[in-house]
N, C-alpha and C. Protein backbone atom coordinates (compact mmCIF):
# COMPACT_ATOMS: atom_id res chain seq x y z
N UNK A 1 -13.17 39.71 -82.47
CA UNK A 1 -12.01 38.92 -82.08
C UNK A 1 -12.32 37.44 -82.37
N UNK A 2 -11.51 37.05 -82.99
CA UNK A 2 -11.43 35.35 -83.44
C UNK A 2 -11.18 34.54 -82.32
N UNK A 3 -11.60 33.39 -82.05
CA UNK A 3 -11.18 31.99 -81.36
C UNK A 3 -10.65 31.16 -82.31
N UNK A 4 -9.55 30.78 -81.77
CA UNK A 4 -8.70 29.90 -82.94
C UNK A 4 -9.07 28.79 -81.64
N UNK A 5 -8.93 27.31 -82.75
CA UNK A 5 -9.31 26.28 -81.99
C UNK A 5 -8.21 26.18 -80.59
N UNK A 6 -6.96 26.37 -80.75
CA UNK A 6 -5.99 25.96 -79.65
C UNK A 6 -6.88 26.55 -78.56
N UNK A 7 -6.91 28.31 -78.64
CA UNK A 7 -7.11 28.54 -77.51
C UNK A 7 -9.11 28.20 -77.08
N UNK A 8 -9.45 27.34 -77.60
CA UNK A 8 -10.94 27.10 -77.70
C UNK A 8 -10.59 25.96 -76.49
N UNK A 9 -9.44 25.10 -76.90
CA UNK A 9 -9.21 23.65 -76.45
C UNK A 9 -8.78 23.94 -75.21
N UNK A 10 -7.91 25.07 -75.12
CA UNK A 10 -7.87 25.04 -73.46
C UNK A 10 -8.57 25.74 -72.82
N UNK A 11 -9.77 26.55 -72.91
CA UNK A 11 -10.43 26.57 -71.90
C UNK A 11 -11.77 25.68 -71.65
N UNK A 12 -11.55 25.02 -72.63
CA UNK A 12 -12.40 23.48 -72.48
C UNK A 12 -12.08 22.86 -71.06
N UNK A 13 -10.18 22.55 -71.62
CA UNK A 13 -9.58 21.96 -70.41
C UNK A 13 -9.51 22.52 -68.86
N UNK A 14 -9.51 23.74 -68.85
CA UNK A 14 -9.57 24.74 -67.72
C UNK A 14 -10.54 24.02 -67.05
N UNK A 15 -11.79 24.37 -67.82
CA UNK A 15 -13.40 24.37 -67.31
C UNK A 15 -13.79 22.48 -66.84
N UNK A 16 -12.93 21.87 -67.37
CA UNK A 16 -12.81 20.76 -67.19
C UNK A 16 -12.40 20.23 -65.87
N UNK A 17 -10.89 20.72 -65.84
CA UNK A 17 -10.45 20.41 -64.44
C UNK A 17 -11.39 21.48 -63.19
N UNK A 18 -11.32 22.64 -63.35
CA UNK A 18 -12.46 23.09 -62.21
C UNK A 18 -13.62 22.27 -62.25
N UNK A 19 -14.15 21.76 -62.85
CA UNK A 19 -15.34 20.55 -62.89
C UNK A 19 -15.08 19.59 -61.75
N UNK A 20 -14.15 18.68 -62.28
CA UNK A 20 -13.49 17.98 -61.67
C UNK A 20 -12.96 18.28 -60.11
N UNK A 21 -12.52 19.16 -59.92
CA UNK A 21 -11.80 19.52 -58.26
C UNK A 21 -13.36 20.06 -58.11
N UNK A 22 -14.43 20.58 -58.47
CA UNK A 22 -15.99 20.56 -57.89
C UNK A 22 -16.53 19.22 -57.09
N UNK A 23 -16.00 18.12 -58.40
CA UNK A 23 -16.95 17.15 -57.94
C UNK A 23 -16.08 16.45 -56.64
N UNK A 24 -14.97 16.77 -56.72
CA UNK A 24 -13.88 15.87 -55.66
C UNK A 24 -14.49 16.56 -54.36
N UNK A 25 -14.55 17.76 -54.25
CA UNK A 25 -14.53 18.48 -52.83
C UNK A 25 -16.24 17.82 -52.64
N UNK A 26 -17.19 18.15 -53.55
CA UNK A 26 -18.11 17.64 -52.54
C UNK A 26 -18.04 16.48 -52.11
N UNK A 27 -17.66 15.60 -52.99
CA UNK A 27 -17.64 14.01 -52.53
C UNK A 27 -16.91 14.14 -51.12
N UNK A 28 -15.85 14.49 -50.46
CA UNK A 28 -15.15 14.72 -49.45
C UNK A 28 -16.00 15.25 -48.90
N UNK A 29 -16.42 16.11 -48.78
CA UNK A 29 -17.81 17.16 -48.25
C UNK A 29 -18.71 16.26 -47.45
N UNK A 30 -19.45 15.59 -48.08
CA UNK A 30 -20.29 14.37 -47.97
C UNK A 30 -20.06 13.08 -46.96
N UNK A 31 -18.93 13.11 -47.07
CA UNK A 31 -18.16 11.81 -46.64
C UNK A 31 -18.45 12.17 -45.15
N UNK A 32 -19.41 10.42 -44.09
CA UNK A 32 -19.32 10.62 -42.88
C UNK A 32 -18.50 10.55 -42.06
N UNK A 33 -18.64 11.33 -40.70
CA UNK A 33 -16.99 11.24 -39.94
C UNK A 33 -16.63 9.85 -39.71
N UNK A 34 -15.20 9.48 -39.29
CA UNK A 34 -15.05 8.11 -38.40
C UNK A 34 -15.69 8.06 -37.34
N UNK A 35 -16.00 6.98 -36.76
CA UNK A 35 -16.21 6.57 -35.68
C UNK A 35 -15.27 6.94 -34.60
N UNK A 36 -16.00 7.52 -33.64
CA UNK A 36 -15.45 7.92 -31.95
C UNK A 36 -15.03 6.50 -31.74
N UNK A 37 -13.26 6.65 -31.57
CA UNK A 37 -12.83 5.97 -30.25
C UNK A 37 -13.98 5.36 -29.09
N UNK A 38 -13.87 4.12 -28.68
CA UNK A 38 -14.96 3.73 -27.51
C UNK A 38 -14.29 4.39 -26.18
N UNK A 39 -15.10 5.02 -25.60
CA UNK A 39 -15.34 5.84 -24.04
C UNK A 39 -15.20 4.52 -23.04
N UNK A 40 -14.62 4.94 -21.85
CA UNK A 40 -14.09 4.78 -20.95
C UNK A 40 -15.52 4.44 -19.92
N UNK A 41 -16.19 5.25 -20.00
CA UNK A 41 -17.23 5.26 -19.56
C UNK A 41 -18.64 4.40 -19.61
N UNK A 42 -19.72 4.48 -18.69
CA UNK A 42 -20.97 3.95 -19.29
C UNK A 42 -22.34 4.60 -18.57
N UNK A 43 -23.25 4.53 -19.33
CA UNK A 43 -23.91 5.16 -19.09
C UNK A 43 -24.97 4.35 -17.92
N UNK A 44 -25.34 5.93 -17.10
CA UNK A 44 -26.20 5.36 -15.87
C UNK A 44 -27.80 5.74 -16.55
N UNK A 45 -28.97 5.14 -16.10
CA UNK A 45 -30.40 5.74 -16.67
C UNK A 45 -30.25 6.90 -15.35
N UNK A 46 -30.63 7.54 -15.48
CA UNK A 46 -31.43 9.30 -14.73
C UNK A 46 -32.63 9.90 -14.86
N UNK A 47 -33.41 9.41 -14.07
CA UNK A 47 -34.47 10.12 -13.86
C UNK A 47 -34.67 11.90 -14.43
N UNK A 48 -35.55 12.24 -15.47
CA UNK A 48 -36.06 13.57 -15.44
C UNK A 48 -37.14 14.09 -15.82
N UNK A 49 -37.94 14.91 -15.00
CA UNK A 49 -39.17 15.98 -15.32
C UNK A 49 -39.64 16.50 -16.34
N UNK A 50 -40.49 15.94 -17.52
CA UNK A 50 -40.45 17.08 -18.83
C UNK A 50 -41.59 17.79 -18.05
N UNK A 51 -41.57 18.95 -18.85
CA UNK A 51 -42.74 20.38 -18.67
C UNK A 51 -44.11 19.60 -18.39
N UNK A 52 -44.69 18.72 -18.75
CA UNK A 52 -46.06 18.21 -18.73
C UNK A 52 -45.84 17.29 -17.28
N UNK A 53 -45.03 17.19 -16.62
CA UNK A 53 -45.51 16.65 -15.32
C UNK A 53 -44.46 14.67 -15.39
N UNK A 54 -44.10 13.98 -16.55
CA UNK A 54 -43.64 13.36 -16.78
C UNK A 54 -42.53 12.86 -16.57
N UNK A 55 -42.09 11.65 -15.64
CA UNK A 55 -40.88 11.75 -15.67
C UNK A 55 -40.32 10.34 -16.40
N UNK A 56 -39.40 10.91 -17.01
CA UNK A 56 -38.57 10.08 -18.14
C UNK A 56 -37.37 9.57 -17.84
N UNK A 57 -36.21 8.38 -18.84
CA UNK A 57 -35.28 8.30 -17.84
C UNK A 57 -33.84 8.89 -19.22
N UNK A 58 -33.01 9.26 -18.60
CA UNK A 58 -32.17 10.14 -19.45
C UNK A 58 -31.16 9.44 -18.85
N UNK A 59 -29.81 9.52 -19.66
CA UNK A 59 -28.39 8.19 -19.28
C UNK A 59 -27.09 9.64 -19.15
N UNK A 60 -26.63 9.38 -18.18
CA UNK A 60 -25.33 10.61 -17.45
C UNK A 60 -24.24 9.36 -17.68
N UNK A 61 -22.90 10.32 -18.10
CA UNK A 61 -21.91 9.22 -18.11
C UNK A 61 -21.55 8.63 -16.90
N UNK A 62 -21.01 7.39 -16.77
CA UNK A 62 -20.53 6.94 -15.49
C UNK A 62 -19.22 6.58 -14.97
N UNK A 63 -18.12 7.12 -15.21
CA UNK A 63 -16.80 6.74 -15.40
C UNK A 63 -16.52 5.09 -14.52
N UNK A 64 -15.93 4.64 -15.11
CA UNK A 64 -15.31 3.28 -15.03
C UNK A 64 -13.84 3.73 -14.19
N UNK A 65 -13.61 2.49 -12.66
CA UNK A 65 -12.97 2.66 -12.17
C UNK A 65 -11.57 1.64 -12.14
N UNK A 66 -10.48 2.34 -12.48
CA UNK A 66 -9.13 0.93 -12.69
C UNK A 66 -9.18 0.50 -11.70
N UNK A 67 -8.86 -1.28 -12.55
CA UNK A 67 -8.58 -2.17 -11.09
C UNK A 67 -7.73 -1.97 -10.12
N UNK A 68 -6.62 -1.16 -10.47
CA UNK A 68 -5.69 -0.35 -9.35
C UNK A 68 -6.07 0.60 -8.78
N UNK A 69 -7.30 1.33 -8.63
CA UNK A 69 -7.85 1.82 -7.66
C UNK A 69 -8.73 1.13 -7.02
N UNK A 70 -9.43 0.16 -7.71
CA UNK A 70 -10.01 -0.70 -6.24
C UNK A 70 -9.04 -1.50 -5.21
N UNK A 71 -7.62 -1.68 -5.59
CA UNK A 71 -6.78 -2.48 -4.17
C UNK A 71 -6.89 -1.72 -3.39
N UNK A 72 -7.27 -2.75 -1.97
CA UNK A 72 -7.56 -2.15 -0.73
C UNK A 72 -6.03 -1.70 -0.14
N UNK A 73 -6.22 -0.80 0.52
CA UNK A 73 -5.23 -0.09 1.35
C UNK A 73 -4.26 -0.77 2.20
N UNK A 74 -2.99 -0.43 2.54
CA UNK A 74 -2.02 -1.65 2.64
C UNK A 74 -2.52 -1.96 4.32
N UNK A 75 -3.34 -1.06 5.22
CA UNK A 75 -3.07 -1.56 6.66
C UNK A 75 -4.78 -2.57 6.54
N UNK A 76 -5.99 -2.62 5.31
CA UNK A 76 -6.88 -3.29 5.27
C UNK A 76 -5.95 -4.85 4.73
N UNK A 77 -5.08 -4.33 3.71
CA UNK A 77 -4.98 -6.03 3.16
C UNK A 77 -4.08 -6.79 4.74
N UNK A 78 -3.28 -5.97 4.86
CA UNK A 78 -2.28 -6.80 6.50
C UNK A 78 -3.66 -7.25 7.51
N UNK A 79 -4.52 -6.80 7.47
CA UNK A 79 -5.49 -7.20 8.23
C UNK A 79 -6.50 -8.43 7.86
N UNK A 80 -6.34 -8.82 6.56
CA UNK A 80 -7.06 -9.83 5.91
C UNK A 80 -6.00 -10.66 5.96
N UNK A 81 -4.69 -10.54 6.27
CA UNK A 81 -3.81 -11.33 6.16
C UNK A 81 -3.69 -12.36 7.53
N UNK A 82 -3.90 -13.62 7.85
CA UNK A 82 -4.04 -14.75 8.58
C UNK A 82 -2.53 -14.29 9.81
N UNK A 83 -3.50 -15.04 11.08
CA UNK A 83 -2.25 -14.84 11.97
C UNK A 83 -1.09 -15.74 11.98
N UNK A 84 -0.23 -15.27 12.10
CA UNK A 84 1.03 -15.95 12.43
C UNK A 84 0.92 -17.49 12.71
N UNK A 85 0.54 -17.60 14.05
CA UNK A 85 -0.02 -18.98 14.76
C UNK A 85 -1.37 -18.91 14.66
N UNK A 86 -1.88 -19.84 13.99
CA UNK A 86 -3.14 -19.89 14.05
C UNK A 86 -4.27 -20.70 15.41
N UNK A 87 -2.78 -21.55 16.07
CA UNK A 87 -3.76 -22.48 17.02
C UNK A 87 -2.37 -22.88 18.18
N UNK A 88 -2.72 -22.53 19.02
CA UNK A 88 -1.51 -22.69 20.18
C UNK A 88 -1.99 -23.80 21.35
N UNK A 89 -1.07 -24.65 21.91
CA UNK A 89 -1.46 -25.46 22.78
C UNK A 89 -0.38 -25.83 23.59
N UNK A 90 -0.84 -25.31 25.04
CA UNK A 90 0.68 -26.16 26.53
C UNK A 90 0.37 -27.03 27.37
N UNK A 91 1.21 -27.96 27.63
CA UNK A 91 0.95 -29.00 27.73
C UNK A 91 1.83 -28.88 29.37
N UNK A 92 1.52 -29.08 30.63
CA UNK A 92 2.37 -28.76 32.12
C UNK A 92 2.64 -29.99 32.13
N UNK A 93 3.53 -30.39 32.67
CA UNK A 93 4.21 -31.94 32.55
C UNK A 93 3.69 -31.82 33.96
N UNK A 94 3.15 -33.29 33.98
CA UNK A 94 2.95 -34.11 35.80
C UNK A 94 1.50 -33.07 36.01
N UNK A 95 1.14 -31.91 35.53
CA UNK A 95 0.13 -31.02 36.04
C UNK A 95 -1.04 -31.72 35.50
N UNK A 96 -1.75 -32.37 34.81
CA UNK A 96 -3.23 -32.58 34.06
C UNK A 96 -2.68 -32.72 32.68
N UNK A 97 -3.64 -33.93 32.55
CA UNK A 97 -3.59 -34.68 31.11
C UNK A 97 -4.39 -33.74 30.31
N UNK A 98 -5.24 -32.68 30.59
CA UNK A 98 -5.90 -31.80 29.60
C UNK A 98 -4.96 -30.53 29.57
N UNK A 99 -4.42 -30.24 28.23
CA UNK A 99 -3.88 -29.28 27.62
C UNK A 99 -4.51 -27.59 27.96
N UNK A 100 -3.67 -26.93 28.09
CA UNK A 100 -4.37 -25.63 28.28
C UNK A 100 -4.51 -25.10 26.47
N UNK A 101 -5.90 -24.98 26.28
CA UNK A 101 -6.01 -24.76 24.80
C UNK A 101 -7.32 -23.46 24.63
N UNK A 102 -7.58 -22.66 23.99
CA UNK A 102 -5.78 -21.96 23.52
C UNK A 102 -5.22 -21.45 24.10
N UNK A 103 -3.83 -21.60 23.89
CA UNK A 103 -3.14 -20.20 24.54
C UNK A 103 -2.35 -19.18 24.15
N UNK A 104 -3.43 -18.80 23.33
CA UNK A 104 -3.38 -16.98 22.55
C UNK A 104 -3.70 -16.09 23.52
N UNK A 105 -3.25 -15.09 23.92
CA UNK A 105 -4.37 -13.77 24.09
C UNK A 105 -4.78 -14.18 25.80
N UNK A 106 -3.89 -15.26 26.20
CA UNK A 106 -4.40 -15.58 27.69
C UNK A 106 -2.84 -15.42 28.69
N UNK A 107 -3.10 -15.56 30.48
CA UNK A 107 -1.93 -15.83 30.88
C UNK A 107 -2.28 -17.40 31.21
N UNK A 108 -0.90 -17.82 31.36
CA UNK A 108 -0.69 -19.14 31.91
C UNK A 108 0.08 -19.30 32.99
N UNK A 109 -0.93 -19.46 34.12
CA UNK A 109 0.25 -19.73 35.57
C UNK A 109 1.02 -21.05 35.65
N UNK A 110 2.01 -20.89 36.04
CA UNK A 110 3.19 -22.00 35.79
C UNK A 110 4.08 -22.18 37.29
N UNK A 111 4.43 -22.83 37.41
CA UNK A 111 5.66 -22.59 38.57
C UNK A 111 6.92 -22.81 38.29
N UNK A 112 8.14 -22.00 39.11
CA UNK A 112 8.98 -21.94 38.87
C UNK A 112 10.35 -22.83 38.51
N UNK A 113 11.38 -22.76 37.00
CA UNK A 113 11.71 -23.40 36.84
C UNK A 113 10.60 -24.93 36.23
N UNK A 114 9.70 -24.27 35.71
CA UNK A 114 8.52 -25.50 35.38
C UNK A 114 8.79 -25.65 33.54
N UNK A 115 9.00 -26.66 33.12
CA UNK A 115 9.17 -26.81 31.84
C UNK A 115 7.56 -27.60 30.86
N UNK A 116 7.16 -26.57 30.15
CA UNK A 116 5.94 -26.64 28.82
C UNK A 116 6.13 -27.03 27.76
N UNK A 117 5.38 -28.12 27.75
CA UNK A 117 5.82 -28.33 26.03
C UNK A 117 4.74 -27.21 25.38
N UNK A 118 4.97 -26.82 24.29
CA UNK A 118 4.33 -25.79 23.62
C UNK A 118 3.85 -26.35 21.96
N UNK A 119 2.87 -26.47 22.05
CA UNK A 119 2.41 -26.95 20.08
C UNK A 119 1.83 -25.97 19.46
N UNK A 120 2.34 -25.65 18.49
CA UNK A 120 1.61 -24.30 17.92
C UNK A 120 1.18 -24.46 15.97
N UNK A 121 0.25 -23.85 15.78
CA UNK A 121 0.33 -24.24 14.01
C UNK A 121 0.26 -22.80 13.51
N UNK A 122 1.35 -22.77 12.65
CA UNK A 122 1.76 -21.55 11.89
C UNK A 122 1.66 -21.37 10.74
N UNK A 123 1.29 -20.34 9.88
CA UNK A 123 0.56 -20.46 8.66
C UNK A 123 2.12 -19.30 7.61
N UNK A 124 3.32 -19.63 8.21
CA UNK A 124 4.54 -19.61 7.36
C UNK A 124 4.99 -20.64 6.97
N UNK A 125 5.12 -20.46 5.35
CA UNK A 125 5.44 -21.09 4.82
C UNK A 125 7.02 -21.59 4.14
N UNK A 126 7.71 -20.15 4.27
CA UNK A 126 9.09 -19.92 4.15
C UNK A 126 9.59 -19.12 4.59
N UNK A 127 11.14 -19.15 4.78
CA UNK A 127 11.69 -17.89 5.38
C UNK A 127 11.73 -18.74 6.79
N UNK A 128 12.65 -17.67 8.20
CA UNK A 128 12.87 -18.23 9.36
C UNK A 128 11.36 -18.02 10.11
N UNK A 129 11.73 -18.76 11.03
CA UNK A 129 10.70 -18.78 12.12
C UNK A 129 11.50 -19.01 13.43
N UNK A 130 11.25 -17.47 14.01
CA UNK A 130 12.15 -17.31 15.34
C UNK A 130 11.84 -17.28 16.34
N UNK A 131 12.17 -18.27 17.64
CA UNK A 131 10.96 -17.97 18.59
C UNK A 131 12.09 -17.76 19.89
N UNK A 132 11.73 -16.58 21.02
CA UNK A 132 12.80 -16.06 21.67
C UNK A 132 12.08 -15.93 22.87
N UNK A 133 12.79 -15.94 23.89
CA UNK A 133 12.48 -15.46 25.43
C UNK A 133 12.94 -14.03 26.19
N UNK A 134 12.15 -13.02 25.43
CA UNK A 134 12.78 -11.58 26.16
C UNK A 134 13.22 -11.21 27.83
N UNK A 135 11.80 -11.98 28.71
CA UNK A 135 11.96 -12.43 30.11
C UNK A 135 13.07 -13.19 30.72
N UNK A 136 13.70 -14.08 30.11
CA UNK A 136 14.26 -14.97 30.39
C UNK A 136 13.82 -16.72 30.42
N UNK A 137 14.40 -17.57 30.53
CA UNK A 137 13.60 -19.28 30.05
C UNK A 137 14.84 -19.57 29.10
N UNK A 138 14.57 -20.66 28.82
CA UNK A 138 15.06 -21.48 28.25
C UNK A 138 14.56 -22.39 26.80
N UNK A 139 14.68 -22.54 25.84
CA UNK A 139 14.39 -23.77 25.02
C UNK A 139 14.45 -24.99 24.60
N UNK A 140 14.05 -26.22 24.94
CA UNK A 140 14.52 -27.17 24.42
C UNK A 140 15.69 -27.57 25.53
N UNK A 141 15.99 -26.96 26.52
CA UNK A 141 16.80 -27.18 27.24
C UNK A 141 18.22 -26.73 26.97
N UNK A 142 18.45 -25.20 26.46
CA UNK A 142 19.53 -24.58 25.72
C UNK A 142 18.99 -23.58 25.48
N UNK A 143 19.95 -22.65 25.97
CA UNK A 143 19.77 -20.91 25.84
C UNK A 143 19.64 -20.63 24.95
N UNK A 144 19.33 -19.66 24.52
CA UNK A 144 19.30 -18.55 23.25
C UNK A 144 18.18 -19.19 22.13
N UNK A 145 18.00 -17.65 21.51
CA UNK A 145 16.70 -18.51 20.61
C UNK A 145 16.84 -19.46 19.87
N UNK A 146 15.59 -19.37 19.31
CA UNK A 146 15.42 -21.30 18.60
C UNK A 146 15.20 -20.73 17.61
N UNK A 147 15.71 -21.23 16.25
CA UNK A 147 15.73 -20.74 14.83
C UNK A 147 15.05 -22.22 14.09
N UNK A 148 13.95 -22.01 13.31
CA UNK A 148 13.47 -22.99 12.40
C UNK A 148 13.21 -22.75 11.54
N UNK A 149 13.44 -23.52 9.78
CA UNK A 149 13.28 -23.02 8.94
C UNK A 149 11.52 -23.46 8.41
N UNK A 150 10.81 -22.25 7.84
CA UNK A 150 9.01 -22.70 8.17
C UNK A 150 9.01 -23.78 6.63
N UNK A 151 9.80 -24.08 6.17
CA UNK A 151 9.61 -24.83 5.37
C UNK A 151 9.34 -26.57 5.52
N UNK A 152 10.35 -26.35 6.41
CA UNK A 152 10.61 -28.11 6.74
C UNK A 152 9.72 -27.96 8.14
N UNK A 153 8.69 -26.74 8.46
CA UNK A 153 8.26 -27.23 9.74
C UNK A 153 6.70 -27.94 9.36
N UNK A 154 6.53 -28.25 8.32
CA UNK A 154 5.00 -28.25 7.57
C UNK A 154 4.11 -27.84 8.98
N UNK A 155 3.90 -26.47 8.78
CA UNK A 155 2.84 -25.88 9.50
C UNK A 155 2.58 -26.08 11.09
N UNK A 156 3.45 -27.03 11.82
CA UNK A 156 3.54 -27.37 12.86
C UNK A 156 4.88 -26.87 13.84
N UNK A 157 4.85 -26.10 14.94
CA UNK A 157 6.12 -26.05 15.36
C UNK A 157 5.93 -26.58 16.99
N UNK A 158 6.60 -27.00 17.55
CA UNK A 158 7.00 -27.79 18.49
C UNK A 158 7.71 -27.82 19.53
N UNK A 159 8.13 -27.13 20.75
CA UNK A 159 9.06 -26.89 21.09
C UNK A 159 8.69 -26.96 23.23
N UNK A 160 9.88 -27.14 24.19
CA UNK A 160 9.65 -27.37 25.05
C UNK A 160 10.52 -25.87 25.84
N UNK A 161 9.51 -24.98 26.49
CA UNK A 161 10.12 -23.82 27.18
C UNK A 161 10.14 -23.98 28.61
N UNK A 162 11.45 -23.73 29.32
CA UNK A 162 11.31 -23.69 30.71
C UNK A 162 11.50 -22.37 30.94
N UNK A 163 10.84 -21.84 32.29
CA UNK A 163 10.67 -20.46 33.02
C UNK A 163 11.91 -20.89 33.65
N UNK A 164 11.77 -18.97 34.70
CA UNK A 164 13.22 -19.18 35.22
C UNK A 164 12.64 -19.62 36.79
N UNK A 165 13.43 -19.13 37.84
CA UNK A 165 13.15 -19.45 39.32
C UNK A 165 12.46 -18.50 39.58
N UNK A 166 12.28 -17.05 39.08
CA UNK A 166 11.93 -15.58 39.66
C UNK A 166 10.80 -15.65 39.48
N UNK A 167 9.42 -15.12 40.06
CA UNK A 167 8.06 -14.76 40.39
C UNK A 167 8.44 -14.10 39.18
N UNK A 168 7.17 -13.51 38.24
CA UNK A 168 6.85 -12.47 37.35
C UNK A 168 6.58 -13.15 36.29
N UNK A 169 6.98 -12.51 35.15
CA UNK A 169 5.85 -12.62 34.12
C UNK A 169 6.91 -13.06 32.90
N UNK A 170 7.11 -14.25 32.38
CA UNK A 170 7.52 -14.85 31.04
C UNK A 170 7.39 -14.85 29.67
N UNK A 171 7.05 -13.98 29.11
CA UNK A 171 6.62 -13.65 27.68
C UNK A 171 7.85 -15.12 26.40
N UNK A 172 7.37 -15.58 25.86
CA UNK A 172 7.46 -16.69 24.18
C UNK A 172 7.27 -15.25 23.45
N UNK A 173 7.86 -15.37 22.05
CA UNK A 173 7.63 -14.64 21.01
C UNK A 173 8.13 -15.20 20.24
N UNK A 174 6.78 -15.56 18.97
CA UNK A 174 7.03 -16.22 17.80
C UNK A 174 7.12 -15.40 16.85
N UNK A 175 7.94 -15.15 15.98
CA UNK A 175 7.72 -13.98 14.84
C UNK A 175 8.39 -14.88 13.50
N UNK A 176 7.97 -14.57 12.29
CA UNK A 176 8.48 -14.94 10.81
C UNK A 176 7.93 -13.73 10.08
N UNK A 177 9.63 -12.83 9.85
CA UNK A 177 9.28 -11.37 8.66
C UNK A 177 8.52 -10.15 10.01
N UNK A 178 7.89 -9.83 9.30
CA UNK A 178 7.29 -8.82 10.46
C UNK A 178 6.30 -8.97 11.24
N UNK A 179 5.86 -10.41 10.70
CA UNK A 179 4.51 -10.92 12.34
C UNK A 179 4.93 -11.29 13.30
N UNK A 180 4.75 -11.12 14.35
CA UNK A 180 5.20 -11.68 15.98
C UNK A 180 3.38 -11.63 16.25
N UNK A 181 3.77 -13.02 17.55
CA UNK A 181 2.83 -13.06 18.28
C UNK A 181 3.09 -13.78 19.74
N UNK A 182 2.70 -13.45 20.66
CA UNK A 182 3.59 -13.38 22.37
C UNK A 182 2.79 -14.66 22.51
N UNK A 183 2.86 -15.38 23.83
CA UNK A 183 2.34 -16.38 24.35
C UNK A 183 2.89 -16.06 25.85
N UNK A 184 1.72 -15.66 26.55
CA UNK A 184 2.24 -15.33 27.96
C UNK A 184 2.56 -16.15 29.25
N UNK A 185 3.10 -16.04 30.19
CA UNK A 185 3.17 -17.07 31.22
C UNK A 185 3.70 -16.11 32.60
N UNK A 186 3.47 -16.83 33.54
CA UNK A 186 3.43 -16.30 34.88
C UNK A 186 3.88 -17.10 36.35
N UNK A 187 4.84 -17.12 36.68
CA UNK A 187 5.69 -17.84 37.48
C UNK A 187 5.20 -17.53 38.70
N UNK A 188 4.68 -17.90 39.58
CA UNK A 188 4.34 -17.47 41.00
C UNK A 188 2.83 -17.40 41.06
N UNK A 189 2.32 -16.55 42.51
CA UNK A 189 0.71 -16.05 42.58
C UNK A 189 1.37 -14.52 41.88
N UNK A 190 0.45 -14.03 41.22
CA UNK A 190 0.01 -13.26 40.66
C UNK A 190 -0.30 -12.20 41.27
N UNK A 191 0.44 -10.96 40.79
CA UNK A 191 0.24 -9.71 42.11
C UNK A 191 -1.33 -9.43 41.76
N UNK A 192 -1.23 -8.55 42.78
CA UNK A 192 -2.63 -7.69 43.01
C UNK A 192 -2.70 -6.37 41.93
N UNK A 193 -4.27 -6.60 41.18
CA UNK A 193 -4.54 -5.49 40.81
C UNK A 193 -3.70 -4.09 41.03
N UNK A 194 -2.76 -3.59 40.29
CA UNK A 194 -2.49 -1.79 40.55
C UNK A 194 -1.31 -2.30 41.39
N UNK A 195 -0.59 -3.29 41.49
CA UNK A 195 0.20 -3.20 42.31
C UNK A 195 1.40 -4.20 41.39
N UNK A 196 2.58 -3.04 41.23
CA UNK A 196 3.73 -3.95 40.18
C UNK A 196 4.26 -5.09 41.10
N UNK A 197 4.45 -5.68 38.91
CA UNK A 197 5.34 -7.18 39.86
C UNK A 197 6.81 -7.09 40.10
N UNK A 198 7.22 -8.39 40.56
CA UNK A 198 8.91 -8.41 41.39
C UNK A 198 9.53 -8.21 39.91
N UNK A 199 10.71 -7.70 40.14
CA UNK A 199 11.80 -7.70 39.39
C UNK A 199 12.33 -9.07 38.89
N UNK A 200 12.51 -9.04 37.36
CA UNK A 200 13.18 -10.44 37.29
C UNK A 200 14.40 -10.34 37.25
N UNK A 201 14.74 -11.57 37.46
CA UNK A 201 16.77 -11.54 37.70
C UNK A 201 17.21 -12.60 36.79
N UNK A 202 17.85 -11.95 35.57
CA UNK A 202 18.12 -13.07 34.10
C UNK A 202 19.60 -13.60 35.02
N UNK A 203 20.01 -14.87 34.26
CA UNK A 203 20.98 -15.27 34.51
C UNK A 203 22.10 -14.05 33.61
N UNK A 204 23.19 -14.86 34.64
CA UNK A 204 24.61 -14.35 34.48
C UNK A 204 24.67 -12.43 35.20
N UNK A 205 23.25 -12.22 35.74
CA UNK A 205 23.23 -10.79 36.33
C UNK A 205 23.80 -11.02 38.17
């Protein structure tokens, strides 16, 4: 059987291109992977035991924690959050030139119908600042609460409370948003241990 050149020429070309798609695939073959994406993670050193008694240090991943899981919990941050009034001070007219200071977290005996000036420093900055008499008293010499705006109070609020005539117990309440904080007072002697006090009698009852 004869080879005529044509068909000589194409299996030249055949043998040619399979050549060719040879050398392509290994080159691809060969070729190193990409680079890993960077991990989230980092590595800790770890202590470990080889067979001969040796201990070496070997790295375990360490996952990395979002900054939104480290914010502290909403009743830790309200607790880092500054009080209301930071510094309270009453002043008994005609009673002593020394101020009763502080008066957070204390009672204050008073007598009846006795009017306090009250100085307090508050760490609101905007928004109302409401200060009310649940017991009964007065403000400033005028019923009903006292509304101030904490803006124009630069950090200082000011105000003069009178008790009523009745023995018992006078509660102030300063609040701005959801902080309140009481300032107590006490009209009369002071009952006995375990033994309740008188009834108060608000006006207009």
């Amino acid at each position: 059987m004869t080879t005529t050149p044509s068909s000589r020429a194409r299996r030249l070309g055949f043998a040619a291109a399979l050549l060719f798609a040879a050398l392509i695939f290994a080159l691809l073959w060969r070729q190193p992977p990409a680079n890993p994406a960077p991990t989230t993670t980092q590595s800790a050193p770890v202590p470990v035991s080889t067979p001969e008694g040796k201990s070496v240090e070997t790295t375990t991943a360490k996952p990395t924690i979002s900054p939104l899981l480290k914010a502290k919990p909403l009743h830790e941050a309200e607790a880092d959050r500054p009080a209301l009034v930071s510094a309270a001070t009453v002043k008994r007219s005609g009673k002593s030139d020394q101020p009763i200071e502080p008066a957070i977290d204390r009672r204050i005996l008073v007598d009846p119908v006795e009017t306090v000036k009250v100085v307090t420093a508050i760490t609101a900055r905007e928004g109302e600042v409401r200060v009310v008499a649940p017991n009964g008293g007065t403000f400033n010499e005028r019923r009903g609460p006292l509304l101030k705006d904490a803006a124009k109070l630069d950090g200082k609020l000011e105000f003069a409370f009178t008790t009523g005539g009745t023995r018992g117990r006078y509660t102030v309440e300063i609040s701005s948003g959801n902080d309140t904080q009481t300032l107590e007072f006490w009209v009369g002697k002071e009952s006995p241990q375990g033994e309740p006090g008188p009834a108060l009698v608000f006006a207009g009852q």
